[in-house]
Protein backbone atom coordinates (compact mmCIF):
# COMPACT_ATOMS: atom_id res chain seq x y z
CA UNK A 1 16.22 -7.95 -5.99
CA UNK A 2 18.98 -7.56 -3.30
CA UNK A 3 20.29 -9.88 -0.50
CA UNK A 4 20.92 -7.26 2.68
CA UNK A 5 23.98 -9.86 4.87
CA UNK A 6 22.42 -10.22 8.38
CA UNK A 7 25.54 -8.58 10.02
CA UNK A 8 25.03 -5.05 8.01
CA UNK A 9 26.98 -4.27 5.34
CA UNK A 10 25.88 -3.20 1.59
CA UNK A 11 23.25 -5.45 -0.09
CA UNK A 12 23.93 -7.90 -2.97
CA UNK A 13 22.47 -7.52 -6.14
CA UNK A 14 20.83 -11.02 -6.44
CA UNK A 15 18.77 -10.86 -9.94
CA UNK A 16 15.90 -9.01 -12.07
CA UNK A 17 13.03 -9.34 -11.36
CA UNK A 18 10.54 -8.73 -8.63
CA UNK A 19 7.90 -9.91 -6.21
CA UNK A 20 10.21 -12.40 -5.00
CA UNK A 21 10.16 -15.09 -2.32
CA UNK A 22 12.33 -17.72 -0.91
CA UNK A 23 10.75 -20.97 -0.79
CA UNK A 24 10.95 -23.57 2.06
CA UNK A 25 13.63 -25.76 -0.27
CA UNK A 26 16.04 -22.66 -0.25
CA UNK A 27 15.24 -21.05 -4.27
CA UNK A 28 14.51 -18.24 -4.59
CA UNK A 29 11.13 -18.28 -6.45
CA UNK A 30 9.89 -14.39 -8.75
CA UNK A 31 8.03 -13.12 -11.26
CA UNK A 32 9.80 -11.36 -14.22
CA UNK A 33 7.57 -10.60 -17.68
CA UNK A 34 4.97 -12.19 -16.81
CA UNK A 35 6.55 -15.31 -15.45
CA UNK A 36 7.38 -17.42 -12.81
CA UNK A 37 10.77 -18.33 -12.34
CA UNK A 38 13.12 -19.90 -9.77
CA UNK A 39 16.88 -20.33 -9.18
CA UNK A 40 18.72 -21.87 -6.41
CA UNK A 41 19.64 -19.89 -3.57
CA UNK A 42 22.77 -20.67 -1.41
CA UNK A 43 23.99 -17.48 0.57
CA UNK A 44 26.87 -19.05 1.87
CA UNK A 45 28.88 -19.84 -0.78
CA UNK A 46 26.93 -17.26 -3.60
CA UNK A 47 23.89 -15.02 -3.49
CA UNK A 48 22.29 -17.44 -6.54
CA UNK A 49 23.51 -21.23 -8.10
CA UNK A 50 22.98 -21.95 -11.56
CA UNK A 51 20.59 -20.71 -14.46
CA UNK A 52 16.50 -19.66 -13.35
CA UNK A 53 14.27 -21.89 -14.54
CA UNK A 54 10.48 -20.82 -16.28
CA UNK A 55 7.83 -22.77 -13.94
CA UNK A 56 4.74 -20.88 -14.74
CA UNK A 57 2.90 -18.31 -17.35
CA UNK A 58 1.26 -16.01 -15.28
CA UNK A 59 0.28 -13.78 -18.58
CA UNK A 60 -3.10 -11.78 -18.18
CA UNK A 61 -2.58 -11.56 -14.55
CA UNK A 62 -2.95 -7.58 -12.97
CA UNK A 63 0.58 -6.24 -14.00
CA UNK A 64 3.75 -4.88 -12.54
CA UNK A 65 2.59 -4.18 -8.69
CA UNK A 66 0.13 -7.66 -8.34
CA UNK A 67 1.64 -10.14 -5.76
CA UNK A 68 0.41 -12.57 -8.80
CA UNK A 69 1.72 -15.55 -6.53
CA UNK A 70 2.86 -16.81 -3.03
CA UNK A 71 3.96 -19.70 -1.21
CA UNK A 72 3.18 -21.86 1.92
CA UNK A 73 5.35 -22.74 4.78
CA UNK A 74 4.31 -26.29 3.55
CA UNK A 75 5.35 -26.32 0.07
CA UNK A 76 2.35 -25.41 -1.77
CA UNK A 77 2.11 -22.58 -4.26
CA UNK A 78 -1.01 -20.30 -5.22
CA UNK A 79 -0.32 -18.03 -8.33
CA UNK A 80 -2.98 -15.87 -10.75
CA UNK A 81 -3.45 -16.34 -14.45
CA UNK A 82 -5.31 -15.58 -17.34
CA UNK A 83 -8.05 -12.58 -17.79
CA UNK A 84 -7.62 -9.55 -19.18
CA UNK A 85 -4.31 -8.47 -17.93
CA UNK A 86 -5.92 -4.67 -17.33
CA UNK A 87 -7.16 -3.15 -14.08
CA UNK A 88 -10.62 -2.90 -13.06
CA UNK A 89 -12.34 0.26 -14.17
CA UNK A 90 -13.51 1.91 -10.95
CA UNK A 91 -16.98 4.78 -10.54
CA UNK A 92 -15.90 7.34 -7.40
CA UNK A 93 -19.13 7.72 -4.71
CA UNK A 94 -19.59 10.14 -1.85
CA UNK A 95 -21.00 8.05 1.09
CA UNK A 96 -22.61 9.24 3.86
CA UNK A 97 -22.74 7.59 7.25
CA UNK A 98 -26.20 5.82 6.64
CA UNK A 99 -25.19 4.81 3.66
CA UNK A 100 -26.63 7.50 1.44
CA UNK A 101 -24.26 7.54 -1.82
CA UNK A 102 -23.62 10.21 -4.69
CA UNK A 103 -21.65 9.36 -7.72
CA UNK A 104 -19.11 11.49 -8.40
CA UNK A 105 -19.24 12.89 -12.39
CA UNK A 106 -16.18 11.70 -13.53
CA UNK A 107 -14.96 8.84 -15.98
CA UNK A 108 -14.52 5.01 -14.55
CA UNK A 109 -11.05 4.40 -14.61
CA UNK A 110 -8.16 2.35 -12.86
CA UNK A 111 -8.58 4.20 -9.74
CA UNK A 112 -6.42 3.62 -6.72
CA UNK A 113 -5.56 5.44 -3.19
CA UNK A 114 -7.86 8.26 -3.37
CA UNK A 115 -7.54 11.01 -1.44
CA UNK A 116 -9.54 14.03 -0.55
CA UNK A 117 -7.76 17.73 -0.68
CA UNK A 118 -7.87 19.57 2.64
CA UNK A 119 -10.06 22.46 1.58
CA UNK A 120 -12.66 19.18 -0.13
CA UNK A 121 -12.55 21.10 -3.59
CA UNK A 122 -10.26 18.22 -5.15
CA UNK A 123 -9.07 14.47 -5.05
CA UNK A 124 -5.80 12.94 -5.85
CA UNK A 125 -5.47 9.51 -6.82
CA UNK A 126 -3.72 7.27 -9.17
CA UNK A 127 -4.79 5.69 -12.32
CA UNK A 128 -3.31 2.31 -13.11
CA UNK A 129 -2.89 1.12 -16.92
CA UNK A 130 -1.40 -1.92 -18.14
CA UNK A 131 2.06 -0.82 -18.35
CA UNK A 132 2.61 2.02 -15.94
CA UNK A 133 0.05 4.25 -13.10
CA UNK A 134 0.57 7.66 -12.71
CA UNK A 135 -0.67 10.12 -9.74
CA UNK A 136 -3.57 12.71 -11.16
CA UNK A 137 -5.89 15.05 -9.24
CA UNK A 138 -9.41 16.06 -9.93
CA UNK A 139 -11.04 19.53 -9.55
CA UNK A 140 -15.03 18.57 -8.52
CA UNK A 141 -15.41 22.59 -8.86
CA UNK A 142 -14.15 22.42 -12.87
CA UNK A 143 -14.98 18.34 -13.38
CA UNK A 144 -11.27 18.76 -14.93
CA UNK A 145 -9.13 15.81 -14.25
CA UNK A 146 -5.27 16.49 -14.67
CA UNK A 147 -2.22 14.40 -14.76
CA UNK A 148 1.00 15.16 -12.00
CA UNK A 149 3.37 12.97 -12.65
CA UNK A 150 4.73 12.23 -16.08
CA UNK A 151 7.88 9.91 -16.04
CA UNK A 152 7.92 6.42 -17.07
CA UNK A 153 8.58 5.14 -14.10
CA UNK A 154 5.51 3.81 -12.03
CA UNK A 155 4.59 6.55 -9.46
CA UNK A 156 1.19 6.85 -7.35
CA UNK A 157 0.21 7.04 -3.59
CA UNK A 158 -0.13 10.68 -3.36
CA UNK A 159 -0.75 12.62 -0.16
CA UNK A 160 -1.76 15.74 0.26
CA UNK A 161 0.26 18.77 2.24
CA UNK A 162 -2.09 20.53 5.11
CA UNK A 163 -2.33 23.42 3.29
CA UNK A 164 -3.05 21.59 -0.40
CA UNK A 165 -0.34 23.08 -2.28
CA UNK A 166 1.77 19.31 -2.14
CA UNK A 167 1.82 16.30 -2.90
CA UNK A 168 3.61 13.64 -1.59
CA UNK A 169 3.79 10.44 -3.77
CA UNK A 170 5.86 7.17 -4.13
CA UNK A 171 7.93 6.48 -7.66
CA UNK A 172 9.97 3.43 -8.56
CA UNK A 173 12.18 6.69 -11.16
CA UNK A 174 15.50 6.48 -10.21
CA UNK A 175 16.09 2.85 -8.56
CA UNK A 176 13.42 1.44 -9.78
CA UNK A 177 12.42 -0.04 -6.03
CA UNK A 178 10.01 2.79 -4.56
CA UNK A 179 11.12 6.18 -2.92
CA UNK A 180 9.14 9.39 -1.43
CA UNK A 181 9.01 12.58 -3.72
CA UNK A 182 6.92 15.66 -4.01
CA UNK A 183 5.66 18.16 -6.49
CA UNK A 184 3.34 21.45 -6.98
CA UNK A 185 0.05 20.26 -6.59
CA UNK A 186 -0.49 22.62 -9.65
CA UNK A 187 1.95 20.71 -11.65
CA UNK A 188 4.55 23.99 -11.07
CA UNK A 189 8.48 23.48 -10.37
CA UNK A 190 10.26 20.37 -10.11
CA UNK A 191 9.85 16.98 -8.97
CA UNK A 192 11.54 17.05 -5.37
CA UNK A 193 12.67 13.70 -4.05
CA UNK A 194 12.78 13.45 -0.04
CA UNK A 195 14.37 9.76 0.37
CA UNK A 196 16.69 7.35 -0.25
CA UNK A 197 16.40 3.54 -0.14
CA UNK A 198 16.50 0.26 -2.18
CA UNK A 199 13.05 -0.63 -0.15
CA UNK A 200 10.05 0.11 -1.19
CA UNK A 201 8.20 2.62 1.00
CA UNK A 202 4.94 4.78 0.38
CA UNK A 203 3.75 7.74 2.06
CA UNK A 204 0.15 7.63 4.04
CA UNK A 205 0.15 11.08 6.07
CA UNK A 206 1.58 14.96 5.99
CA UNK A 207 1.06 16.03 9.69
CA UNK A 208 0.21 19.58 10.24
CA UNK A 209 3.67 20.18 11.74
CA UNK A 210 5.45 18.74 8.54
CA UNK A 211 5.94 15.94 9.16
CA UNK A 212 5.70 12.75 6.32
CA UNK A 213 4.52 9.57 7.63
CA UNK A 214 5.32 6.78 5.68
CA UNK A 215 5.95 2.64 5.75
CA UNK A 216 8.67 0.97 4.54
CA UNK A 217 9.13 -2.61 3.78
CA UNK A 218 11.80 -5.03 5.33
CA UNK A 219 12.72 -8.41 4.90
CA UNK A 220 13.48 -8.93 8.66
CA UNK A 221 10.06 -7.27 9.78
CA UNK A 222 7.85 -7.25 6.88
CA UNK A 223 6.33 -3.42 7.23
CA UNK A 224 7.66 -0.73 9.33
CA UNK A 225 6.18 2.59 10.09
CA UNK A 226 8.58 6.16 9.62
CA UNK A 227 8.59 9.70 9.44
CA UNK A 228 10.70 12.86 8.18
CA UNK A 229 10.51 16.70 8.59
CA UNK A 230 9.82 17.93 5.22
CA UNK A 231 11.23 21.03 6.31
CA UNK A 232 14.38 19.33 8.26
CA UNK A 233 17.32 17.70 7.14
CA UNK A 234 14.92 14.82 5.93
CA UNK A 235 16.67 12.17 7.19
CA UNK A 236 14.15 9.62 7.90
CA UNK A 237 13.20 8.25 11.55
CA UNK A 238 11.88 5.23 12.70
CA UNK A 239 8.52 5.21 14.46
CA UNK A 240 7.77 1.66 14.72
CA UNK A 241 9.96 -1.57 14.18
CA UNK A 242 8.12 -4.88 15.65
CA UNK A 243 8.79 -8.79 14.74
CA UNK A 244 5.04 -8.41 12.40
CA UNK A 245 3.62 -5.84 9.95
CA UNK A 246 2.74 -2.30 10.90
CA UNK A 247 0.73 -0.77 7.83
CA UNK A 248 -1.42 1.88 6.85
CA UNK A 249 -0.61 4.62 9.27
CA UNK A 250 -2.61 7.33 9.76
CA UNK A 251 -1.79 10.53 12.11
CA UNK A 252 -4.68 12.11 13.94
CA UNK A 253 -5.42 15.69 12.50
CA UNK A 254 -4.64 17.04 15.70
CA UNK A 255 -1.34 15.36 16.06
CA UNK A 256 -1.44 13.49 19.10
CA UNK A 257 -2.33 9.54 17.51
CA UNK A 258 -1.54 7.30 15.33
CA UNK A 259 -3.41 4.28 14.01
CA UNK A 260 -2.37 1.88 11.92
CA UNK A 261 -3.04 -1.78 11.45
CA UNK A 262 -0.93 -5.25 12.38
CA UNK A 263 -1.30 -8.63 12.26
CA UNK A 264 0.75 -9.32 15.41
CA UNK A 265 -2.28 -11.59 16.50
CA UNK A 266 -2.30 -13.32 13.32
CA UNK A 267 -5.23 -11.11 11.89
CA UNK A 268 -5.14 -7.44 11.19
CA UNK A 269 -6.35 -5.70 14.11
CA UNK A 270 -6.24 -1.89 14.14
CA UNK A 271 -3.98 0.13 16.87
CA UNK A 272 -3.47 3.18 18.25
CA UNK A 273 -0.81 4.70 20.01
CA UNK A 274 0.13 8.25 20.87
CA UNK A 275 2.09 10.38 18.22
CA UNK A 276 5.43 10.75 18.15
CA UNK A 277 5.76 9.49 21.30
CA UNK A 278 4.33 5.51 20.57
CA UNK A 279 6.33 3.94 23.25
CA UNK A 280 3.93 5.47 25.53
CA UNK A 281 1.06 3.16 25.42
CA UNK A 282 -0.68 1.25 22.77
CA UNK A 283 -4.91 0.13 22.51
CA UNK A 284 -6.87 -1.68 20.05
CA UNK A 285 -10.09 -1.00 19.01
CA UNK A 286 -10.71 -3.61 16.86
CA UNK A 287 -10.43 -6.16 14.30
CA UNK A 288 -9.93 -4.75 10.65
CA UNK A 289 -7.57 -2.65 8.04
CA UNK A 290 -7.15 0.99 6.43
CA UNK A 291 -7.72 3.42 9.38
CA UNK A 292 -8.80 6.50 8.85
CA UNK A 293 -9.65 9.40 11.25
CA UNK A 294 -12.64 11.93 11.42
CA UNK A 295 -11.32 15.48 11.04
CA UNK A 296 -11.94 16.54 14.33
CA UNK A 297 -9.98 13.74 15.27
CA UNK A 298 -13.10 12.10 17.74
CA UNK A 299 -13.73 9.09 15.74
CA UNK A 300 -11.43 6.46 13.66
CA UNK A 301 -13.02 4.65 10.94
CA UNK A 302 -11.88 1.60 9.77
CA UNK A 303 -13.23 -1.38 6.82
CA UNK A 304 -14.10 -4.74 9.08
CA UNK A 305 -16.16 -7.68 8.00
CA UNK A 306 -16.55 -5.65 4.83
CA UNK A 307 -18.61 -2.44 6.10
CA UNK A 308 -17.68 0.72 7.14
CA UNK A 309 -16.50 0.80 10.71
CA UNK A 310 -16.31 3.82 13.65
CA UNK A 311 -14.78 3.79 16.84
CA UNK A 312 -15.93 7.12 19.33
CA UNK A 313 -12.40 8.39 20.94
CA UNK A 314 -12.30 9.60 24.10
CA UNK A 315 -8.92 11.90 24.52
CA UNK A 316 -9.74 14.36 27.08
CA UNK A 317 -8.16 12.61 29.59
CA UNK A 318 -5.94 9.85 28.42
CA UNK A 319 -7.18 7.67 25.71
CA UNK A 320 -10.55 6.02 25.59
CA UNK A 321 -11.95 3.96 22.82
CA UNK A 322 -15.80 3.15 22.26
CA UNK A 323 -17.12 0.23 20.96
CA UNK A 324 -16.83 -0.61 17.06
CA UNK A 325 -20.26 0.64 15.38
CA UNK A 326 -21.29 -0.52 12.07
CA UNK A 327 -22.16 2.68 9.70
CA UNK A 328 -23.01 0.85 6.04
CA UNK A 329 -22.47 -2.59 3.75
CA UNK A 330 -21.83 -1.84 0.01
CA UNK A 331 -19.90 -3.06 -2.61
CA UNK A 332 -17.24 -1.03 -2.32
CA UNK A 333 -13.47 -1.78 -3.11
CA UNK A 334 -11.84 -3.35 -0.46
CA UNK A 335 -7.88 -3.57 -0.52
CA UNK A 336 -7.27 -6.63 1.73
CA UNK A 337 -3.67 -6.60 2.73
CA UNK A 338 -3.01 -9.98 1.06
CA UNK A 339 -3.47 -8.46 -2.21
CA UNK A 340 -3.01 -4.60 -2.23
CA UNK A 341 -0.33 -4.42 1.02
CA UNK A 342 0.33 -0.97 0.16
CA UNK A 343 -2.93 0.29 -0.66
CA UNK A 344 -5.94 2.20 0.31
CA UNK A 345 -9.20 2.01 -0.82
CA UNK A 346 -11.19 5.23 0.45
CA UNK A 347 -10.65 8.34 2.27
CA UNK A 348 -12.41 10.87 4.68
CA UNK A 349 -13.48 14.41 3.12
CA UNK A 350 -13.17 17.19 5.42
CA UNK A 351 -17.08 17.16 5.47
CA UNK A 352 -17.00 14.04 7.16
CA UNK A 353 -18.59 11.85 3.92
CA UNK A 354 -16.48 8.95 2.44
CA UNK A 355 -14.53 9.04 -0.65
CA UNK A 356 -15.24 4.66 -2.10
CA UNK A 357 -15.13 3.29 -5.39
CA UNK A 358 -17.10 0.10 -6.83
CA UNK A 359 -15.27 -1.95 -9.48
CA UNK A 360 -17.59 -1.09 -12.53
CA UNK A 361 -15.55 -3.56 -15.28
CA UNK A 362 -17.26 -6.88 -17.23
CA UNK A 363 -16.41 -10.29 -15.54
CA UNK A 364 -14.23 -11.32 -18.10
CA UNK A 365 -11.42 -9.41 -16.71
CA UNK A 366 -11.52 -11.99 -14.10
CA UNK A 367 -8.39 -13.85 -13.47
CA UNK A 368 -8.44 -17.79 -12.61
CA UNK A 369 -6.19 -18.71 -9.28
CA UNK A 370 -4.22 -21.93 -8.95
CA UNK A 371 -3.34 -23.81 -6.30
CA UNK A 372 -0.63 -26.11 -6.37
CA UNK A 373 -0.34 -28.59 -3.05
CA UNK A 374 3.38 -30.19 -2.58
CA UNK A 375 4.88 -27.56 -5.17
CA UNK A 376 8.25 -27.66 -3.60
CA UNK A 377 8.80 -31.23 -4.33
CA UNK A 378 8.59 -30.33 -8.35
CA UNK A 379 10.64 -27.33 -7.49
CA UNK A 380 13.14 -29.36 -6.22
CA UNK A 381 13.38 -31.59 -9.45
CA UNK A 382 13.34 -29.30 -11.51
CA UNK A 383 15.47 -26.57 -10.40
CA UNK A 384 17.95 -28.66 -8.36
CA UNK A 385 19.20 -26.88 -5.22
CA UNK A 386 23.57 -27.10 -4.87
């Protein structure tokens, strides 16, 4: 974890660990090996004060990308425990817009972020395990499910090029925060990396004109939304910097819009704006998260109230967006942004049917949350600030 000084500069190692947060009494409060610890923070005189202290076991929680806790702006702390300490197992569907599902033939797993290729012949994903996830793709033609990425390092999100012979995918190898690299899709050459930061960032679209669309989180603004020219100099670009999240992006197939969701109203709404041009007017259509766009770019979907969600676009002159229309309910995975930030739970196939998964694993795996009102005050006595 790093302290970045508000006048610029380079950033301060502060300690190991991760998922931190600074607390309304000034520690700095994080989870390291399945535990969570605080130390006092005083930036003015140094980054931390004094040993960290063990407060609670959070041991069988979802590991190493979980937010397993958080705090209050009042002092009170929520934080998971217990269960199985392994990822749900997760069945793949085909839905169509009534509803109408097909299971896919392949093996429940840890599924996460899946995506369809562009010709609909394959799906990337990852698979989380206890330790580590990895990015895989699966051939429906062959039912063959192969592995992409290999290092020990915790790599996953992966996008597909327009022409499906990429992939795009966020790894923690190398600085062990979270960085944009790229393979083969046939597991051929090298592992390419295309950025560098200490911030965790993870790719959500490959434009047809090569461009990588991707967020990148920021302890001034939460989320923000970039882009780079795979085939440029690939120095990254800012799209969208605002005081509140901006998450999920997701370009248009035809290039000219972005959506992406924010919760500048103090719920996540979804936006759109015009692409790569977003200063030039901005719409919602609705209250929700994960947009995703039909591929002939007329309709954005998006998961509200727990269904399905479609908005008709009207582009043909200026921008025009239809009322939200309910398509279908189900049980299907939903990645609320609480939980999963990063995350996406289904995708659109090029023949217009939804890619969703269904948590398939026994109810023991369940985790038990606790909620601790006035935490701050033992936080306070036992980890004493300076």
């Amino acid at each position: 974890m790093f302290l970045h000084p508000p006048g610029g500069g380079e950033p301060v190692l502060l300690i190991t660990g991760r998922l931190a947060r600074v607390s309304p009494s000034g520690h700095l409060v994080f989870e390291q090996d399945g535990t969570l610890w605080a130390v006092a923070l005083d930036v003015d005189r140094a980054p931390v004060v004094g040993e960290s202290v063990a407060l609670a076991n959070l041991a069988g929680a979802v590991p190493f990308l979980s937010p397993m806790f958080d705090l209050s702006v009042n002092g009170s702390l929520v934080y998971v425990t217990g269960g199985s300490g392994e990822w749900p197992n997760r069945s793949l569907y085909w839905v169509a817009r009534d509803g109408q599902e097909e299971r896919l033939d392949i093996e429940p797993r840890p599924y996460w972020f899946p995506r369809a290729s562009p010709d609909g012949e394959q799906i990337g994903f990852h698979i989380m395990d206890p330790e580590n996830m990895d990015a895989h793709i699966h051939d429906l033609r062959s039912g063959a499910t192969s592995r992409l990425t290999f290092d020990p390092a915790v790599d996953g999100y992966p996008v597909w090029s327009p022409n499906g012979e990429r992939i795009v995918f966020w790894s923690s190898r190398e600085t062990g925060t979270g960085n944009l690299f790229a393979r083969a899709t046939d597991g051929t050459g090298d592992v390419e990396r295309l950025t560098e930061t200490i911030r965790r960032s993870a790719p959500y679209s490959w434009t047809r004109d090569g461009l990588i669309v991707f967020t990148e989180e920021s302890s001034e603004t939460s989320s923000d939304i970039w882009k780079l020219s795979i085939d440029g100099d690939r120095t990254p670009e800012l799209v969208l910097q605002e005081p509140y999240a901006e998450t999920r992006p997701a370009v248009s197939p035809n290039g000219r819009w972005i959506a992406y969701q924010s919760n500048e109203s103090g719920q996540w709404q979804i936006w759109v704006r015009p692409f790569p041009d977003v200063e030039d007017g901005r719409w919602s259509v609705g209250a929700g998260m994960s947009p995703q766009w039909s591929p002939d770019s007329r309709e954005l979907y998006f998961r509200g109230d727990g269904a399905m969600m479609a908005v008709r676009i009207d582009a043909a002159d200026g921008f025009s967006a239809g009322p939200a229309v309910r398509l279908f309910d189900a049980p299907y995975v939903l990645a609320t942004s609480d939980v999963a930030p990063l995350q996406a739970e289904y995708a659109v196939a090029p023949d217009g049917r939804f890619l969703m998964m269904k948590d398939v694993s026994p109810s023991e795996n369940a985790a038990e949350v606790i909620v601790v009102r006035n935490w701050v005050e033992e936080l306070k006595a036992r980890v004493p600030a300076p």
